[in-house]
C-alpha atoms as a PDB file:
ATOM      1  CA  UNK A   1     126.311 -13.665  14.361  1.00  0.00           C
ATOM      2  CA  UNK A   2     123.008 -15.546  14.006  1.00  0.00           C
ATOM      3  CA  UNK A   3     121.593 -16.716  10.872  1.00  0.00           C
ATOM      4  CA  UNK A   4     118.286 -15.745  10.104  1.00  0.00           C
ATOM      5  CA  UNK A   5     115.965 -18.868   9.218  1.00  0.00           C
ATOM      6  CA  UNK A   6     113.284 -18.394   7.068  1.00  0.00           C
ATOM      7  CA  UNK A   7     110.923 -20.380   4.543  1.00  0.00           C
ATOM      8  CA  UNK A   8     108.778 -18.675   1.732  1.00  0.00           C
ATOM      9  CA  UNK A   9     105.729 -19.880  -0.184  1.00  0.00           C
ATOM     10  CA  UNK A  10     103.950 -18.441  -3.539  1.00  0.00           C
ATOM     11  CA  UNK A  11     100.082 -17.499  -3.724  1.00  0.00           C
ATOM     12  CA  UNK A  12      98.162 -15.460  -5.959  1.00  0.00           C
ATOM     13  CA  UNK A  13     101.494 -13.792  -7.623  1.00  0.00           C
ATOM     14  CA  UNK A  14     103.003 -12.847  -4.129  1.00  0.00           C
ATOM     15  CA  UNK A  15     105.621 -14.483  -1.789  1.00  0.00           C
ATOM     16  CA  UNK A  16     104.307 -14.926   1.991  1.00  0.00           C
ATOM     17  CA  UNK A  17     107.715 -15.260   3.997  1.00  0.00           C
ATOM     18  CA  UNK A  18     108.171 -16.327   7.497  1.00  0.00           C
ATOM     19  CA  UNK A  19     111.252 -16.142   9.267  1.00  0.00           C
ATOM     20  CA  UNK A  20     113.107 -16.363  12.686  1.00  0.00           C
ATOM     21  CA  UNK A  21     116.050 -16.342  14.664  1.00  0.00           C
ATOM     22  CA  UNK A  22     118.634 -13.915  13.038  1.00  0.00           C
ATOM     23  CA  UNK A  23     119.815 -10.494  14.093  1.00  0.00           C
ATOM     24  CA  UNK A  24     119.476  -6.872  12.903  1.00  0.00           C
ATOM     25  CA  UNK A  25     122.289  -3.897  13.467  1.00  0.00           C
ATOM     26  CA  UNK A  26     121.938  -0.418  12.323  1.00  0.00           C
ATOM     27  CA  UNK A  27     124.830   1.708  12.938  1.00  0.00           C
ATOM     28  CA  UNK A  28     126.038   2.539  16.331  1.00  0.00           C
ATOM     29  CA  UNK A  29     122.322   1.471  17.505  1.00  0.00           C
ATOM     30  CA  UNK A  30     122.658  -1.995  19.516  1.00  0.00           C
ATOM     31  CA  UNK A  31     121.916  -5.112  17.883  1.00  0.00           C
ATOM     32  CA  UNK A  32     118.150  -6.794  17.955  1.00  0.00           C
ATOM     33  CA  UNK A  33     117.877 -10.468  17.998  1.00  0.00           C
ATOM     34  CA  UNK A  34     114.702 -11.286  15.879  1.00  0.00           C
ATOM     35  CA  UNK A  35     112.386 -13.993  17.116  1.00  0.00           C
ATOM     36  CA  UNK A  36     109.875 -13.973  14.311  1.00  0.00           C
ATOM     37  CA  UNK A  37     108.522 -12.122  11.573  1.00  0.00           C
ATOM     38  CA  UNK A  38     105.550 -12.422   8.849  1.00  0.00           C
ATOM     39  CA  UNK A  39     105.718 -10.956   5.364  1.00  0.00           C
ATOM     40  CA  UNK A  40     103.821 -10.557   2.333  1.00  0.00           C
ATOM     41  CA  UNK A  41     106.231  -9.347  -0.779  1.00  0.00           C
ATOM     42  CA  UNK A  42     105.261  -8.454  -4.458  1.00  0.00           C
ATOM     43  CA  UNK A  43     107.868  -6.793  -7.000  1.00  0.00           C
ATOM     44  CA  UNK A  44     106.726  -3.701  -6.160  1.00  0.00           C
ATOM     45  CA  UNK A  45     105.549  -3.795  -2.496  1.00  0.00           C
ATOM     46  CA  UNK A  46     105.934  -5.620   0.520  1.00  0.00           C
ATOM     47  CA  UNK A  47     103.661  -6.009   3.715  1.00  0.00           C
ATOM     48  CA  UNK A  48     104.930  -6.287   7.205  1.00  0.00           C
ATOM     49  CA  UNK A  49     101.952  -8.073   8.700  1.00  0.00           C
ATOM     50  CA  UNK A  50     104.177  -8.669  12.129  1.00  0.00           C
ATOM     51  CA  UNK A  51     107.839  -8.610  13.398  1.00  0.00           C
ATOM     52  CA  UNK A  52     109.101  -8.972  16.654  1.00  0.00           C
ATOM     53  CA  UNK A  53     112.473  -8.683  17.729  1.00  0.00           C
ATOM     54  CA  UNK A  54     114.229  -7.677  21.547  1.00  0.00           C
ATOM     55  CA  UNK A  55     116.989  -6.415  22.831  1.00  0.00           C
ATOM     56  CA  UNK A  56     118.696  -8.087  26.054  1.00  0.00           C
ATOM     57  CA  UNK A  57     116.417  -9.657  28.554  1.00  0.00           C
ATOM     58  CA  UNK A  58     114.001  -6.550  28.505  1.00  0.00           C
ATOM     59  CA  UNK A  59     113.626  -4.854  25.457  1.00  0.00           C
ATOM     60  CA  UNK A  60     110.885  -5.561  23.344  1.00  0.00           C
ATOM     61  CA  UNK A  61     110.231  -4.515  19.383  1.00  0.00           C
ATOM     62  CA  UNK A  62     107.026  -5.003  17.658  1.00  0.00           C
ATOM     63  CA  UNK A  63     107.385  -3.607  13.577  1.00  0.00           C
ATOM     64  CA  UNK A  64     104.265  -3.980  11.552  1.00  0.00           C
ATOM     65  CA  UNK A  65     103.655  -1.631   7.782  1.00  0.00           C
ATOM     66  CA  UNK A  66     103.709  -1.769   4.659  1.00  0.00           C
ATOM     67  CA  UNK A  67     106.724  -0.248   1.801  1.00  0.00           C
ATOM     68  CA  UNK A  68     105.638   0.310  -2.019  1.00  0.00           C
ATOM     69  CA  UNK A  69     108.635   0.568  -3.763  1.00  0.00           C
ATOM     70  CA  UNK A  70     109.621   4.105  -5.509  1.00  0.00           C
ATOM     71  CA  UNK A  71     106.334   5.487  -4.134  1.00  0.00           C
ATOM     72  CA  UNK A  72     106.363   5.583   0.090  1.00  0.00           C
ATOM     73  CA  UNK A  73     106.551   3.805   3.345  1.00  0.00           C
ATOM     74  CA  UNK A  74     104.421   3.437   6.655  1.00  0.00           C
ATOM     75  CA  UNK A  75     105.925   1.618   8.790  1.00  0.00           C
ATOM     76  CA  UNK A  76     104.404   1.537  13.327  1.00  0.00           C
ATOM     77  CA  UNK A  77     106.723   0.796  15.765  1.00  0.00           C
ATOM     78  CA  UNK A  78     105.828  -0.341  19.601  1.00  0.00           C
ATOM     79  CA  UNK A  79     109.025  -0.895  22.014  1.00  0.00           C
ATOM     80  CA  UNK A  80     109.259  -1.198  25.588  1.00  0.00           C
ATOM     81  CA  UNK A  81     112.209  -1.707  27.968  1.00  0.00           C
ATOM     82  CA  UNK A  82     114.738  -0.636  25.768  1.00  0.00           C
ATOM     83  CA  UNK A  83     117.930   0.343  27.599  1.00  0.00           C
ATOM     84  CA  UNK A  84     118.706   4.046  26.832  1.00  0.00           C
ATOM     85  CA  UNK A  85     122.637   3.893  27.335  1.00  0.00           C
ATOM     86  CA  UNK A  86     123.755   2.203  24.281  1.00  0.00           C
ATOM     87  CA  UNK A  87     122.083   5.025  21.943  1.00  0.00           C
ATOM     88  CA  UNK A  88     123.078   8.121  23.669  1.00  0.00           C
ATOM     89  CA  UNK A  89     126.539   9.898  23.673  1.00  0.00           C
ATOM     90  CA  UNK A  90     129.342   7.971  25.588  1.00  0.00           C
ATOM     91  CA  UNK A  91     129.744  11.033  27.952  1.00  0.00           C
ATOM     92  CA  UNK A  92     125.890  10.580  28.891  1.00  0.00           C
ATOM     93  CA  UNK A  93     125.758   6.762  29.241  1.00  0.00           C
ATOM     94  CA  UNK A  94     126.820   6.990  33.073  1.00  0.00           C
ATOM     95  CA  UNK A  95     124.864  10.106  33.686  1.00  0.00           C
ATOM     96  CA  UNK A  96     121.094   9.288  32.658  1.00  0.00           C
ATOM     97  CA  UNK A  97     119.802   5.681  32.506  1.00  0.00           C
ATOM     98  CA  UNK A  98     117.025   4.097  32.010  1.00  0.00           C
ATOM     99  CA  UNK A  99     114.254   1.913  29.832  1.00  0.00           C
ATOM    100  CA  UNK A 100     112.817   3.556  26.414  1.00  0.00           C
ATOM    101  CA  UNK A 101     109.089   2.801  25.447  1.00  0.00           C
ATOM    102  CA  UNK A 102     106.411   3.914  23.137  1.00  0.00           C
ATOM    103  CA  UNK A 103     105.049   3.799  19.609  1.00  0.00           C
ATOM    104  CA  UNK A 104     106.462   5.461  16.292  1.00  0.00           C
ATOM    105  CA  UNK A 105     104.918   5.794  13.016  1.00  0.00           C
ATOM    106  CA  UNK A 106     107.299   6.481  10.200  1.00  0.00           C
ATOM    107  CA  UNK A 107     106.209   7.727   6.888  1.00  0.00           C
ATOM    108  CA  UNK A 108     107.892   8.679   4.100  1.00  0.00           C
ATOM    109  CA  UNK A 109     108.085   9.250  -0.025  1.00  0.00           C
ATOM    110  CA  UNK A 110     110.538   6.916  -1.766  1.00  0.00           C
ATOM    111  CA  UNK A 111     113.322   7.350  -2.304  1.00  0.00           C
ATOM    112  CA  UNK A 112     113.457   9.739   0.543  1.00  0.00           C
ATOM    113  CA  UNK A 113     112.964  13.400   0.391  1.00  0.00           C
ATOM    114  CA  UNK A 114     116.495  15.840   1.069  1.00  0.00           C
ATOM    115  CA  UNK A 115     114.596  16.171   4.684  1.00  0.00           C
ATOM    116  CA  UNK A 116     114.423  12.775   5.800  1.00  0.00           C
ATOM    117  CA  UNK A 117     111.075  10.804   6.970  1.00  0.00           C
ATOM    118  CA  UNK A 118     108.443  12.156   9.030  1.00  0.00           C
ATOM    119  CA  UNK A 119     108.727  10.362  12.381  1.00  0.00           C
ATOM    120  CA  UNK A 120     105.641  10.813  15.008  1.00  0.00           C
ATOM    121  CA  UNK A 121     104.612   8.885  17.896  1.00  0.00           C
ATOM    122  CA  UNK A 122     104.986   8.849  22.190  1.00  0.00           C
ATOM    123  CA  UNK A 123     107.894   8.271  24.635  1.00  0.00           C
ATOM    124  CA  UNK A 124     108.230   7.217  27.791  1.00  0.00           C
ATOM    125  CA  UNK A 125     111.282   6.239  30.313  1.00  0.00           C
ATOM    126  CA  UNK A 126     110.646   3.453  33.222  1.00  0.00           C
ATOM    127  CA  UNK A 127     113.403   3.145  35.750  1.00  0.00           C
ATOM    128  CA  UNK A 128     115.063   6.472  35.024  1.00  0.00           C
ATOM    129  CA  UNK A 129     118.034   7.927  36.907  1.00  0.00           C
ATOM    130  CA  UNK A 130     119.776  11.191  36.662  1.00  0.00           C
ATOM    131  CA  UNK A 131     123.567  11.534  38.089  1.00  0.00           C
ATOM    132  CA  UNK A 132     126.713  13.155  38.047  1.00  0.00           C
ATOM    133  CA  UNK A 133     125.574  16.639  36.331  1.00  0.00           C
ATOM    134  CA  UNK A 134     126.863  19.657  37.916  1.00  0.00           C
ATOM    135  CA  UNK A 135     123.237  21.527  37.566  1.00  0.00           C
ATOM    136  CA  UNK A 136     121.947  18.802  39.753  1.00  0.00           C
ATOM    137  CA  UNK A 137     125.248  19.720  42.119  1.00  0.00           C
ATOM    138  CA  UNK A 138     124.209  23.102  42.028  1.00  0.00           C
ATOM    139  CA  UNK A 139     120.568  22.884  42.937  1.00  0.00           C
ATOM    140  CA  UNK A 140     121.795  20.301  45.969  1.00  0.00           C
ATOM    141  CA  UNK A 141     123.838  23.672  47.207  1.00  0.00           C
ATOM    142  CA  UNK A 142     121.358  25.722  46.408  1.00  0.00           C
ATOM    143  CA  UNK A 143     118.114  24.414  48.319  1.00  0.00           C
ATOM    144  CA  UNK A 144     120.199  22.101  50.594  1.00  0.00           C
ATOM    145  CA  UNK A 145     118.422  19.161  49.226  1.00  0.00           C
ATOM    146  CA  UNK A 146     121.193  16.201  49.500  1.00  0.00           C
ATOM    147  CA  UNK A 147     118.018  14.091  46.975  1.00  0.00           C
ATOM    148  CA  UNK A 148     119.084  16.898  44.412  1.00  0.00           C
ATOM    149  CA  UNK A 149     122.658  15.103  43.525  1.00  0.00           C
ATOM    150  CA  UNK A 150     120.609  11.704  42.178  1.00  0.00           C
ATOM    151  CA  UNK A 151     117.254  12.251  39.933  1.00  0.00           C
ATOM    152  CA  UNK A 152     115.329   9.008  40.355  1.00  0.00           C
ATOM    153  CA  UNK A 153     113.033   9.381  37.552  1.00  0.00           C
ATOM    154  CA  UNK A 154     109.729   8.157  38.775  1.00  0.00           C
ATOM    155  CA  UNK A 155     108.105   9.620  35.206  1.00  0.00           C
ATOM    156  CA  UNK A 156     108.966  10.956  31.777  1.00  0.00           C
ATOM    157  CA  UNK A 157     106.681  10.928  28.812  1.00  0.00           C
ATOM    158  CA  UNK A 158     106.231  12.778  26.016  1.00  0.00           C
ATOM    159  CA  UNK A 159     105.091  12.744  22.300  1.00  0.00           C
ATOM    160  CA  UNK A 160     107.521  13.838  19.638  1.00  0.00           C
ATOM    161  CA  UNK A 161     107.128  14.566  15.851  1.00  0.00           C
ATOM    162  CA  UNK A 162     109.943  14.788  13.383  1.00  0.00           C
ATOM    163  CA  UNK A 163     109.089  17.363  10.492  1.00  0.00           C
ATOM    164  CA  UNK A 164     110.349  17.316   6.921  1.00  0.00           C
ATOM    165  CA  UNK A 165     112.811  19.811   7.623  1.00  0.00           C
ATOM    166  CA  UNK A 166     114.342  17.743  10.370  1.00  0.00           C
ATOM    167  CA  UNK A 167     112.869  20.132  13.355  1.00  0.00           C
ATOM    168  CA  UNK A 168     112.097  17.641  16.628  1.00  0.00           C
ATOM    169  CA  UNK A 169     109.299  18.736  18.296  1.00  0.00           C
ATOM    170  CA  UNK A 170     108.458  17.743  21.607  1.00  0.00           C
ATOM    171  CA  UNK A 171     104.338  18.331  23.332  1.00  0.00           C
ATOM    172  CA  UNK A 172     102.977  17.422  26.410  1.00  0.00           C
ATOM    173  CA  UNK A 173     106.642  16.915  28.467  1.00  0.00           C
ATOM    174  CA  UNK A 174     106.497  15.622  31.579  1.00  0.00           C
ATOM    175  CA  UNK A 175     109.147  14.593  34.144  1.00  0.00           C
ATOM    176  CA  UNK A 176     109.452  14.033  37.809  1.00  0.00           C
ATOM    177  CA  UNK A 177     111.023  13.043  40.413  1.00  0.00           C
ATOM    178  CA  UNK A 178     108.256  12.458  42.955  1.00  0.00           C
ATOM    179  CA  UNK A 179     108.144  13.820  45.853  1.00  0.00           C
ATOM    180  CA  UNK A 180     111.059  16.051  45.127  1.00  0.00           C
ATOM    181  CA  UNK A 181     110.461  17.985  41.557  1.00  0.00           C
ATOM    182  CA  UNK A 182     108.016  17.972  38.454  1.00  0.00           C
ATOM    183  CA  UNK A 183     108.627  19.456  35.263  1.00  0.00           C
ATOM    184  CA  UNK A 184     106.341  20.245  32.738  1.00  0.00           C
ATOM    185  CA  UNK A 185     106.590  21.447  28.805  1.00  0.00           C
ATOM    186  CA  UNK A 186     107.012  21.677  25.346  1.00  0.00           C
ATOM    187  CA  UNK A 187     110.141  22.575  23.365  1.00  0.00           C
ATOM    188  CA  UNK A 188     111.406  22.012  19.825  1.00  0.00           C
ATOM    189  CA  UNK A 189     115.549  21.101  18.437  1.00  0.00           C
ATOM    190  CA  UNK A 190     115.938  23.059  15.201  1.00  0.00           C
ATOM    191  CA  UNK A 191     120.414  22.854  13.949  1.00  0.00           C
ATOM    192  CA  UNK A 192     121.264  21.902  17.198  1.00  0.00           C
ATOM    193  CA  UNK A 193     119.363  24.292  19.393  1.00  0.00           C
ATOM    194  CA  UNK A 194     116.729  24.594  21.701  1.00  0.00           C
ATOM    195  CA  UNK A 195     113.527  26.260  22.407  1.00  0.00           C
ATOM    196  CA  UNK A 196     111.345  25.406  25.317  1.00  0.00           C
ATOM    197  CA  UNK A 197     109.337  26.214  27.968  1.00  0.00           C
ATOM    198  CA  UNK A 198     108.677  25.072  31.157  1.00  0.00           C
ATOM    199  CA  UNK A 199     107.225  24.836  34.006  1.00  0.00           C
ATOM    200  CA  UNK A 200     109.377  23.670  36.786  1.00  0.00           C
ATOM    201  CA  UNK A 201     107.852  22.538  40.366  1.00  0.00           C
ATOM    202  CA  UNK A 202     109.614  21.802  43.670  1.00  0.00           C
ATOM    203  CA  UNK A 203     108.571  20.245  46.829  1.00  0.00           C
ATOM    204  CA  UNK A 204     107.827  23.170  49.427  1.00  0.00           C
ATOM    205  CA  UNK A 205     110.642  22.388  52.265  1.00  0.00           C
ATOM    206  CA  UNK A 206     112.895  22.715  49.921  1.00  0.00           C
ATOM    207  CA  UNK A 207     112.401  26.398  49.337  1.00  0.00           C
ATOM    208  CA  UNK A 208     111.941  26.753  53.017  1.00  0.00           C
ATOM    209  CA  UNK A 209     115.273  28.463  53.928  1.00  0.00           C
ATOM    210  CA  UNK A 210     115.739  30.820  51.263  1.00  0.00           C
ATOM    211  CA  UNK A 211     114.681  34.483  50.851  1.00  0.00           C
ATOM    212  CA  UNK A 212     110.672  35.361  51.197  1.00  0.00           C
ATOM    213  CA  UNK A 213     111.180  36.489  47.637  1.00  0.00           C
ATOM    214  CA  UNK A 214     110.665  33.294  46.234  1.00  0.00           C
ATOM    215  CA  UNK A 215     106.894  33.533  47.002  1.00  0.00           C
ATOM    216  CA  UNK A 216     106.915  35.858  43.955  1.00  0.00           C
ATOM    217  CA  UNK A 217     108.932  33.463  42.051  1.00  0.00           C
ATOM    218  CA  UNK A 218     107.010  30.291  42.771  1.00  0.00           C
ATOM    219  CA  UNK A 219     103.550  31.482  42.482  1.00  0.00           C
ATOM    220  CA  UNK A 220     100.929  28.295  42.448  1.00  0.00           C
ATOM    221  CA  UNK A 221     100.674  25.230  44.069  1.00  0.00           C
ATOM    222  CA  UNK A 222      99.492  22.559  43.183  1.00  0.00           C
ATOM    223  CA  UNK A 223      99.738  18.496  43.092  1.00  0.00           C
ATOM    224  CA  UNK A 224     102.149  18.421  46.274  1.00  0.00           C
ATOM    225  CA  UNK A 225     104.829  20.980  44.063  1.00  0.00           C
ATOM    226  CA  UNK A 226     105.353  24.475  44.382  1.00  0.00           C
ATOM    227  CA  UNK A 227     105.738  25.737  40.652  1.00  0.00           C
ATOM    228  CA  UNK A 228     107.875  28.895  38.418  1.00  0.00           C
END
């Protein structure tokens, strides 16, 4: 483990704090090396005017807010390149990959209400790849599109908000595959289940040998994608 180095100095009934080197863990998340961080700390508050910390040789964390103790916390987030693997479950690490980025704002009363924080902010996913998932198997079949077995994720972004209830809500969804499928949405996880909806759009040929019927099932097109 690293020890985190740090050196403080009193003015005007506050400690400014600068530190570096060290590492944070939270749980099964993975482990971020810090490189440097800049603090302002009273009794009763403290001030994160900058922390920055990665993970690996791409990830990227930059932390700045402010807590007041017993009364609430803002605290802003911006990550990039942030390998998704290590924070999904182990039977998805193999079967979707990629690098996490965005912005989060966290908010909260303190201590922290029964429903947990309210979490808001964008996400996106660079280098994505989608594998091994008998859907993807069964659209390959279906359509005769070999490109069907392996999603490589070309896009996916979307903003997200966290409600005091602990509902995850997900706007403005997008994810493609260029020049083989798009999908676009909104859909919320409330106990474990979801809610959605979609719309899903497909590269013409790939439609080409079924039944005429799917000209009333795939109705527009648009951007290069025939859509349902």
């Amino acid at each position: 483990e690293k020890l985190m180095k740090f050196h403080s100095t009193r003015l005007d009934g506050a400690w400014l704090i600068e530190g570096w080197e060290g590492r944070l863990s939270h749980g099964k998340w993975p482990a971020l090396d810090l490189e440097k961080f800049n603090v302002r700390a009273t009794e009763r508050s403290m001030f994160i005017n900058s922390a920055e910390l990665r993970q690996g040789a791409t990830g990227r964390v930059a932390i700045s807010g402010e807590v007041h103790f017993d009364d609430r916390l803002d605290v802003a987030a911006k990550f990039a390149g942030l390998e998704l693997g290590p924070v999904l479950p182990e039977d998805w690490r193999y079967r979707f990959r990629g690098q996490l980025g965005g912005d989060v704002r966290i908010q909260s009363k303190l201590p922290p209400p029964d429903g947990g924080p309210l979490i808001s902010g964008r996400l996106s996913l660079a280098n994505g790849r989608l594998e091994a998932l008998p859907l993807l198997d069964q659209i390959a079949r279906f359509t005769r599109v070999e490109r069907f077995r392996i999603l490589n994720l070309s896009r996916v972004e979307c903003r997200f908000t966290r409600t005091a209830d602990g509902t995850m809500r997900f706007d403005d969804f997008v994810g493609e595959s260029e020049g083989l499928m798009r999908v676009e949405g909104k859909f919320q996880i409330v106990n474990g289940q979801n809610d959605g909806t979609f719309q899903v759009g497909v590269i013409p040929s790939s439609l080409a040998w079924l039944s005429p019927v799917t000209d009333r099932v795939f109705t527009e097109a648009r951007g290069g994608y025939v859509w349902t």
